[in-house]
N, C-alpha and C. Protein backbone atom coordinates (compact mmCIF):
# COMPACT_ATOMS: atom_id res chain seq x y z
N UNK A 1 -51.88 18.60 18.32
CA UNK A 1 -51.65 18.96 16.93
C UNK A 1 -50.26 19.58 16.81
N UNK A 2 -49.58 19.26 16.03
CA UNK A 2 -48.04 19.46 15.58
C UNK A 2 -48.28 20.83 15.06
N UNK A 3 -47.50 21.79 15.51
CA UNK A 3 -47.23 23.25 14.46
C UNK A 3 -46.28 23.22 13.27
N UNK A 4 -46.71 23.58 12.02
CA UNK A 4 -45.98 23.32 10.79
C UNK A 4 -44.36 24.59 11.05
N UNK A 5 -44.87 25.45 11.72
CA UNK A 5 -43.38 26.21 12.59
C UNK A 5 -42.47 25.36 13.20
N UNK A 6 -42.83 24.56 14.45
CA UNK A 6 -41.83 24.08 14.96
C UNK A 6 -41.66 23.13 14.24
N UNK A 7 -41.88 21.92 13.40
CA UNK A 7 -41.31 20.94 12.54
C UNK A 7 -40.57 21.81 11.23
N UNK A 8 -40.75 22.72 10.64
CA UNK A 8 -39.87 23.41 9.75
C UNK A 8 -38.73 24.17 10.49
N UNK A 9 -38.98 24.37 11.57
CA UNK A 9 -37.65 24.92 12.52
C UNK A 9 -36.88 23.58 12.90
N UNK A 10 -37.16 22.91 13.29
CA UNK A 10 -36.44 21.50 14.13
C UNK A 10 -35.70 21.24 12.12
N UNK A 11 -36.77 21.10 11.45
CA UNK A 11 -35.75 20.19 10.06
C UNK A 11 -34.67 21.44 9.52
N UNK A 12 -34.81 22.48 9.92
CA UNK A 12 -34.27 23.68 9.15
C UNK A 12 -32.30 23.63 10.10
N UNK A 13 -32.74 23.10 11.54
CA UNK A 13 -31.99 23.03 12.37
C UNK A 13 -30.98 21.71 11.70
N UNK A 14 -31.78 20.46 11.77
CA UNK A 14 -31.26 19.27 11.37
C UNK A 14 -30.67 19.48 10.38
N UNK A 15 -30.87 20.04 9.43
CA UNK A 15 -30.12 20.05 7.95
C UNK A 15 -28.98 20.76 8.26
N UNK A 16 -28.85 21.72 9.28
CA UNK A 16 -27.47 22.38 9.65
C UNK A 16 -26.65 22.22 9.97
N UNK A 17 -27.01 21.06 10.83
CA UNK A 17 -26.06 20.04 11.84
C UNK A 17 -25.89 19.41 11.22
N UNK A 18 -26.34 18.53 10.46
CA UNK A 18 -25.71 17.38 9.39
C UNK A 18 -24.92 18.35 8.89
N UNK A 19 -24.66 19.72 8.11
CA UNK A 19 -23.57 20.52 7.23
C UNK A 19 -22.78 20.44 7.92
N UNK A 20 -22.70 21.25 9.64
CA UNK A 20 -21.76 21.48 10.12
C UNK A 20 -20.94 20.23 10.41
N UNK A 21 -21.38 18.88 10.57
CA UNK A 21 -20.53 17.78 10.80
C UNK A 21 -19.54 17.38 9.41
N UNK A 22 -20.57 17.56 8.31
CA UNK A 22 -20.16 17.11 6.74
C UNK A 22 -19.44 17.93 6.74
N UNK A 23 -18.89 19.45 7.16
CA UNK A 23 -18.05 20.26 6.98
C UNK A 23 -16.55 20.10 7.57
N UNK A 24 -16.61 19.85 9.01
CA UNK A 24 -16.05 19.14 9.80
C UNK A 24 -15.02 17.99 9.41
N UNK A 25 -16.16 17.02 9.23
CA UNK A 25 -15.40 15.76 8.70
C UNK A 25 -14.55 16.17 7.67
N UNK A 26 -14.87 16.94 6.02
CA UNK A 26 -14.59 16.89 5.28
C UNK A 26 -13.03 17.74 5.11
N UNK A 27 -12.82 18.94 6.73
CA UNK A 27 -11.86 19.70 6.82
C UNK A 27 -10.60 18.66 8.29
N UNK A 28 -11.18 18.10 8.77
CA UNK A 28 -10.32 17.37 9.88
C UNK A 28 -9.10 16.76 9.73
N UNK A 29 -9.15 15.95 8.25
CA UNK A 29 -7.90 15.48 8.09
C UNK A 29 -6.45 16.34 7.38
N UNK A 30 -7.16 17.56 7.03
CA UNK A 30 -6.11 18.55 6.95
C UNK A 30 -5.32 19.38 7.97
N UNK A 31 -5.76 19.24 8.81
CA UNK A 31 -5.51 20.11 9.98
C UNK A 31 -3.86 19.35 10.79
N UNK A 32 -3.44 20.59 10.76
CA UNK A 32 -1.62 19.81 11.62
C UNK A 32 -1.88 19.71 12.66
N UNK A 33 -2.54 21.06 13.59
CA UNK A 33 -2.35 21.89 15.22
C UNK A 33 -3.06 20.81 15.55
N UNK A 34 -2.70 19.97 16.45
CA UNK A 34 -3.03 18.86 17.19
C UNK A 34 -4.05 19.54 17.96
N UNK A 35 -4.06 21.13 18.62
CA UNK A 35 -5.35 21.38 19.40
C UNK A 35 -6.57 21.58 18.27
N UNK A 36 -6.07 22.34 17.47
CA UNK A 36 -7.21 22.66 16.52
C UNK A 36 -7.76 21.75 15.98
N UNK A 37 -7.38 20.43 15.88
CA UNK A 37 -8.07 19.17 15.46
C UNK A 37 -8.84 18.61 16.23
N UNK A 38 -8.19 18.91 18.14
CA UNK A 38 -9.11 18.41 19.18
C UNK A 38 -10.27 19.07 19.49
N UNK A 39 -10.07 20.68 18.78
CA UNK A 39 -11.16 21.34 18.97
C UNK A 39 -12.40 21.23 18.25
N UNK A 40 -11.89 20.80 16.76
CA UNK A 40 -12.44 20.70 15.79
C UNK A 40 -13.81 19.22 15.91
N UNK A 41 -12.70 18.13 16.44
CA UNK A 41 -13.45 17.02 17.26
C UNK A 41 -14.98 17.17 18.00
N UNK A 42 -14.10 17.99 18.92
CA UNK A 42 -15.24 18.34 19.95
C UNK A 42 -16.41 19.19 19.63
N UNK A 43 -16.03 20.20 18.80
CA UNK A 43 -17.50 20.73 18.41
C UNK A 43 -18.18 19.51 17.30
N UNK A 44 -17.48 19.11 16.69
CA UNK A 44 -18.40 17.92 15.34
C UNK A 44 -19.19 17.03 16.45
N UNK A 45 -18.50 16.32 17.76
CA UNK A 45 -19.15 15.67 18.50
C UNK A 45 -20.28 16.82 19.18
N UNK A 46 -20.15 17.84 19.20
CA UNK A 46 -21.50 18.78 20.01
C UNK A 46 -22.44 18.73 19.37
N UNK A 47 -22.28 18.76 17.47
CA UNK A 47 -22.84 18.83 16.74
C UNK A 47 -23.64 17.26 16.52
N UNK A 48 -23.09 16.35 16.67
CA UNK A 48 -23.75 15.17 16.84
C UNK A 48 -24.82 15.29 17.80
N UNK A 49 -24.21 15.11 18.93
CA UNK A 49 -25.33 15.06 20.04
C UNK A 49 -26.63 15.68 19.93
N UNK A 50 -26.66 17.15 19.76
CA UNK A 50 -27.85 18.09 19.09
C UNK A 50 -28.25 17.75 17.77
N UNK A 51 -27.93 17.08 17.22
CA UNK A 51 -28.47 16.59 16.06
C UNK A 51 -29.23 15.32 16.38
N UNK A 52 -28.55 14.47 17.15
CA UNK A 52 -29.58 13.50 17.87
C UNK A 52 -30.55 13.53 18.56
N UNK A 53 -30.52 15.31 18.92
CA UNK A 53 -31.66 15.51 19.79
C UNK A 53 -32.88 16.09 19.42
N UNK A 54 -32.23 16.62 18.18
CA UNK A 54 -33.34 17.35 17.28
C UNK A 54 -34.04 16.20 16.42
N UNK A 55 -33.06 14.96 16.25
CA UNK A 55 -34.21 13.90 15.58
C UNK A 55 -35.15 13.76 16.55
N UNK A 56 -35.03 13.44 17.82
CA UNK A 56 -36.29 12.77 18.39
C UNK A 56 -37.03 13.48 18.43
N UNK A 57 -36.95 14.85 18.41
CA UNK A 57 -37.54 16.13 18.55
C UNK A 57 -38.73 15.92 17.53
N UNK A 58 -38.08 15.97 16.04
CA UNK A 58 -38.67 15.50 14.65
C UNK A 58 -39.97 14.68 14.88
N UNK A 59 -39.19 13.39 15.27
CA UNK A 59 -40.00 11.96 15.45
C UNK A 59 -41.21 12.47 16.66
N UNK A 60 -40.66 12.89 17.63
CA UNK A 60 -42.05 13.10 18.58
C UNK A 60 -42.86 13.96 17.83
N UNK A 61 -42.76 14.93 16.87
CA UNK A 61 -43.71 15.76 16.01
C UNK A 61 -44.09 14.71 14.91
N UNK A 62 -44.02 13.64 14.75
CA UNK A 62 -44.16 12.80 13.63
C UNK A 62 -43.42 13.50 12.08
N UNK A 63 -42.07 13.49 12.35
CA UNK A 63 -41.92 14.21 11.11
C UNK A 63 -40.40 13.84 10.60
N UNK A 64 -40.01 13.80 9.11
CA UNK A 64 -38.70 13.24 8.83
C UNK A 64 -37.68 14.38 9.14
N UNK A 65 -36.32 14.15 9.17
CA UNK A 65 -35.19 14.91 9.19
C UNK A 65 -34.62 15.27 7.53
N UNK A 66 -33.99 16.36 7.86
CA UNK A 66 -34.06 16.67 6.55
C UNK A 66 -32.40 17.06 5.93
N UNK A 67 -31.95 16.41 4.80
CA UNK A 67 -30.28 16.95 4.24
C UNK A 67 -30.47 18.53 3.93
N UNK A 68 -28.93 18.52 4.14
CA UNK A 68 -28.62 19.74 3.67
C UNK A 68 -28.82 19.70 2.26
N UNK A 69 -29.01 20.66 1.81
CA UNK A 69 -29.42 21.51 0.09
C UNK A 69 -28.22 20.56 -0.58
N UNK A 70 -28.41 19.89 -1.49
CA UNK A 70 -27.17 19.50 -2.44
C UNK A 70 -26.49 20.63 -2.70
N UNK A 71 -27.08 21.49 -3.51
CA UNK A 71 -26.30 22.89 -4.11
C UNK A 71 -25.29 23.39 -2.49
N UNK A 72 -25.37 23.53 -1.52
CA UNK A 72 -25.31 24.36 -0.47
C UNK A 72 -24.01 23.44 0.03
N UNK A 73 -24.37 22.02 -0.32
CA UNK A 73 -22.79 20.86 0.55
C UNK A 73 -21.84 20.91 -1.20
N UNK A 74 -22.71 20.93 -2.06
CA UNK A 74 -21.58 21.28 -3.30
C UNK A 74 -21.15 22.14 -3.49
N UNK A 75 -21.83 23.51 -3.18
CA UNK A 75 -20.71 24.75 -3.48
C UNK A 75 -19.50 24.78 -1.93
N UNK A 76 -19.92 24.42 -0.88
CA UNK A 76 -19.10 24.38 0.25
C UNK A 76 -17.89 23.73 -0.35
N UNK A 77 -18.58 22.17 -0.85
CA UNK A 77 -16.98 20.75 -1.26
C UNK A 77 -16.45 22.10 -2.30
N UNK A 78 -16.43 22.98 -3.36
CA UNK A 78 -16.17 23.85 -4.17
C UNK A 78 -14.84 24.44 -3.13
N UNK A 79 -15.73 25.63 -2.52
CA UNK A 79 -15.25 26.47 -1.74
C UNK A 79 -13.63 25.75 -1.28
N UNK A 80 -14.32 24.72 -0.05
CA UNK A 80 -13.08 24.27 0.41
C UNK A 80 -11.62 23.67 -0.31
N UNK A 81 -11.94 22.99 -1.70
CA UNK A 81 -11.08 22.50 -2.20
C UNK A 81 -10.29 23.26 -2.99
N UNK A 82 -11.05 24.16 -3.24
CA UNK A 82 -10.16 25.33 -4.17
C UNK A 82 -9.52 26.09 -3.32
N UNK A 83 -9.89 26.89 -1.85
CA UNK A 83 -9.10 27.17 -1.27
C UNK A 83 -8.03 26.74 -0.27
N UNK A 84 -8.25 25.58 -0.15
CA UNK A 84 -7.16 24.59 0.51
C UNK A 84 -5.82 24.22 -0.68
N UNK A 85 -6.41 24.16 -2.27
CA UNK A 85 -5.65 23.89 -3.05
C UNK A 85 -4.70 24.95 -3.04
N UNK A 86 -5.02 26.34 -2.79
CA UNK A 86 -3.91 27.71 -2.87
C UNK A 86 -3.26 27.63 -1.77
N UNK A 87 -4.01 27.17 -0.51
CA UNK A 87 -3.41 27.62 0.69
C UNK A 87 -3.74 26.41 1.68
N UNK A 88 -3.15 25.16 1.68
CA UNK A 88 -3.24 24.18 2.64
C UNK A 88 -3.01 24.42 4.40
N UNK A 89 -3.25 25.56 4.44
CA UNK A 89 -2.70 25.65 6.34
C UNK A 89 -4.22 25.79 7.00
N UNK A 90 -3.27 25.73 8.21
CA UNK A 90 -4.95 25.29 9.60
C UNK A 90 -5.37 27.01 9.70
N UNK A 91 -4.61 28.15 9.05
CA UNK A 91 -5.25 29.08 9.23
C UNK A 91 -6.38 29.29 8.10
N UNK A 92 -5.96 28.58 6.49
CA UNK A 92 -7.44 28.45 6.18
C UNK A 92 -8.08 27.66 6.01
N UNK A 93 -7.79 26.55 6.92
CA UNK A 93 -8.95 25.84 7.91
C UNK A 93 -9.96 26.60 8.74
N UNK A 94 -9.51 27.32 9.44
CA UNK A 94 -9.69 28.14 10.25
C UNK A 94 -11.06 29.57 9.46
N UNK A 95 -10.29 29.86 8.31
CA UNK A 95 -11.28 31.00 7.84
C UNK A 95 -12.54 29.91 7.25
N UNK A 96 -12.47 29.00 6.83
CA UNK A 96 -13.33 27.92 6.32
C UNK A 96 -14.13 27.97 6.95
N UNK A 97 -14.28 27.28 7.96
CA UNK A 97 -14.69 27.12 9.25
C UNK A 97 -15.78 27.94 9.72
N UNK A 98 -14.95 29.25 10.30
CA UNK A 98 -15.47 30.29 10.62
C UNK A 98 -16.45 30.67 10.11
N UNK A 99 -16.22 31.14 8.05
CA UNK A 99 -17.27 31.07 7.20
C UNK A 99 -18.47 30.25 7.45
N UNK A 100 -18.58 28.99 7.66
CA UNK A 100 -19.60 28.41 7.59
C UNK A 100 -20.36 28.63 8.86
N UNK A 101 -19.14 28.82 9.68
CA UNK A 101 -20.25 29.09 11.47
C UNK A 101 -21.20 30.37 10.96
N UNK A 102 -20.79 31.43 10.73
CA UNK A 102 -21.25 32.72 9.96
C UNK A 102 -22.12 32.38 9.57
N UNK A 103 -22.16 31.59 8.27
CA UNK A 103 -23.29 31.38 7.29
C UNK A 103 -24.62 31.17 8.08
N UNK A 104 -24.42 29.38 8.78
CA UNK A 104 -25.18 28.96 10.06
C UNK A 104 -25.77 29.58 10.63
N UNK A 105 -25.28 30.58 11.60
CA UNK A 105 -25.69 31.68 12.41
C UNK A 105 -26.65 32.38 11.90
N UNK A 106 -26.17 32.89 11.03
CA UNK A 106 -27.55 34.04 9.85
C UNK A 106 -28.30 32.98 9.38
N UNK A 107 -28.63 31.93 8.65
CA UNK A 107 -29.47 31.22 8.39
C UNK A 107 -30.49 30.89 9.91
N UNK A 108 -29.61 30.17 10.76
CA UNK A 108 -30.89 30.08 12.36
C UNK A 108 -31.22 31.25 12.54
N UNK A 109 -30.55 32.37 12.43
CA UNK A 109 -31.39 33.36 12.83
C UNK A 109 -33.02 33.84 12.18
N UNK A 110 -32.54 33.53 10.61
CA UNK A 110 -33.44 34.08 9.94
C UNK A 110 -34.82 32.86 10.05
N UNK A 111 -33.98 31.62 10.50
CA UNK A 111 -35.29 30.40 10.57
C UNK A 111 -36.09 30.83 11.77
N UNK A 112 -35.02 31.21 13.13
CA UNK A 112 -35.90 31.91 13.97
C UNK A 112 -36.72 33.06 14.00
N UNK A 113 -36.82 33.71 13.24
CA UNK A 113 -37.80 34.61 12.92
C UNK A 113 -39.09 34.41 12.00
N UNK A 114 -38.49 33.27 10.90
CA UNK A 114 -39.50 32.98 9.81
C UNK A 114 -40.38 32.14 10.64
N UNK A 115 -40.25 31.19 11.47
CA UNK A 115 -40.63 30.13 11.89
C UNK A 115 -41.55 30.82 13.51
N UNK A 116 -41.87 31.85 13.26
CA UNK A 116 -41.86 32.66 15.21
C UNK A 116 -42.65 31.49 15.77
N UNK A 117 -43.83 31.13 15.17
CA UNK A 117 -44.90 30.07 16.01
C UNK A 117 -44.26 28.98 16.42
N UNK A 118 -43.11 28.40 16.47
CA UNK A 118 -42.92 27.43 16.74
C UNK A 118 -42.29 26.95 17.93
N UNK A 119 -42.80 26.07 18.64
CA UNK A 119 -42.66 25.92 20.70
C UNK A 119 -41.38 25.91 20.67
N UNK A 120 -41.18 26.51 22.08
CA UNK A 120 -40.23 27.17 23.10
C UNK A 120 -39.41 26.04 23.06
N UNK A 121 -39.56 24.44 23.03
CA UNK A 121 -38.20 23.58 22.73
C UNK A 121 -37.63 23.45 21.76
N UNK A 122 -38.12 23.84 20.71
CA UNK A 122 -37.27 23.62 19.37
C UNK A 122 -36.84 24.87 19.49
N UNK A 123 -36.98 26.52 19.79
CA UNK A 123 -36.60 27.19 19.62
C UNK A 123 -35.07 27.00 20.83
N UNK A 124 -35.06 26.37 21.62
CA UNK A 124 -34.38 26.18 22.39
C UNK A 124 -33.08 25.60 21.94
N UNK A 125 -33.63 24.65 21.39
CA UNK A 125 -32.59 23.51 20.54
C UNK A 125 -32.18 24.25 19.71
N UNK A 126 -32.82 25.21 18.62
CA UNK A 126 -31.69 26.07 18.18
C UNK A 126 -31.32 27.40 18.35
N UNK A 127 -31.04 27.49 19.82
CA UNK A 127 -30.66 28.34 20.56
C UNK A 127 -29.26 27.83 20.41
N UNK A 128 -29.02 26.19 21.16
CA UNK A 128 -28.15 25.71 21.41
C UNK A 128 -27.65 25.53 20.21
N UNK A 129 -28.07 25.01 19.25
CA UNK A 129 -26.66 25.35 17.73
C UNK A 129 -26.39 26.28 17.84
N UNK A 130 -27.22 27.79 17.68
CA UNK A 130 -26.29 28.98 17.22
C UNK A 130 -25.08 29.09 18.27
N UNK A 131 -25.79 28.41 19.68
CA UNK A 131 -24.18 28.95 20.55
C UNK A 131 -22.93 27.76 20.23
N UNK A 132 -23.29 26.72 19.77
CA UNK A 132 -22.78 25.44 19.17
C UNK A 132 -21.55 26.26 18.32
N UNK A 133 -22.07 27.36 17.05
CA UNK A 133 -21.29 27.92 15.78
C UNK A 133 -20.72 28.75 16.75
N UNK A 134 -21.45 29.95 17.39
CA UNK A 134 -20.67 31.25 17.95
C UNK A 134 -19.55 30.43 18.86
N UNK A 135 -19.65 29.32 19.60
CA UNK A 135 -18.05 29.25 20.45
C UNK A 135 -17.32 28.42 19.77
N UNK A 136 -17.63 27.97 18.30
CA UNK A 136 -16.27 26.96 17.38
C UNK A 136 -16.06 28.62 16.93
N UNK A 137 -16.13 29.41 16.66
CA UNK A 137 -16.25 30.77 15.68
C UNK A 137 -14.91 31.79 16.61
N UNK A 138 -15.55 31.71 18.16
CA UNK A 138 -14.62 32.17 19.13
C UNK A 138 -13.28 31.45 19.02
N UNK A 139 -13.55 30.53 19.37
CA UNK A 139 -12.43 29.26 19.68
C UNK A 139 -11.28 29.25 18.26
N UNK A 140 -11.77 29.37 17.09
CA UNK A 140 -10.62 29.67 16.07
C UNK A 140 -9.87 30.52 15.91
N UNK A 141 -10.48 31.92 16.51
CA UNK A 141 -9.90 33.63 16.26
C UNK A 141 -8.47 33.31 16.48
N UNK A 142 -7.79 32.52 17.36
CA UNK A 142 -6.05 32.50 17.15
C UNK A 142 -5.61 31.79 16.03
N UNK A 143 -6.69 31.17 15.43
CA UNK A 143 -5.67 30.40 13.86
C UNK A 143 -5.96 31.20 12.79
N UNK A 144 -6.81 32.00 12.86
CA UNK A 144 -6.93 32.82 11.85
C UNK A 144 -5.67 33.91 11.63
């Protein structure tokens, strides 16, 4: 029998990872610092992979994956375009960024607590996002 915890934790996860990539993508082609773009790369690809892993995760619970909140990827497209429009540099790329790792972070946290019943692999899996946000979060502190 599937726990309605761990399938609302695994989709709560999935919807994050799809943001953090949609965030990603949507900030990449602004970016000059040839590292900060490679960095930027590499976590969106971390973010893939764990997102691929949390589908099967889904599917072995018999259960769909789930988008991010419209309101939540529209006020972000908001956020970013208005402040890129004042200030086009990779440092507020960088606070962008950061912001959303932030956001992320406190949201898994709070899923990990709302969700307590739910098995030790999904809690695992988003173990591995939050450390996914906390080292893109580390990794920017010099462009900020």
């Amino acid at each position: 029998m599937t726990n309605s915890d761990t399938v609302r934790l695994l989709q709560e996860c999935d919807a994050g990872a799809k943001m953090a990539v949609a965030s990603i993508d949507e900030i990449l082609e602004r970016v000059s610092d040839r590292n900060m773009k490679e960095l930027l790369q590499e976590s969106k690809n971390h973010h893939e992979k764990l997102k691929d892993e949390i589908c099967c995760a889904l599917s072995e619970h018999g259960s769909q994956e789930k988008e991010p909140a419209p309101v939540a990827r529209g006020m972000s497209w908001i956020k970013t375009n208005m402040k890129m429009s004042m200030d086009n540099s990779d440092a507020t790329v960088a606070d962008l960024i950061t912001d959303g790792c932030n956001m992320g972070i406190k949201s898994l946290h709070r899923y990990l607590n709302q969700y307590e019943a739910a098995d030790s692999p999904s809690k695992k899996l988003c173990g591995k996002l939050v450390s996914i946000e906390e080292e893109l979060c580390r990794d920017l502190r010099s462009y900020l």
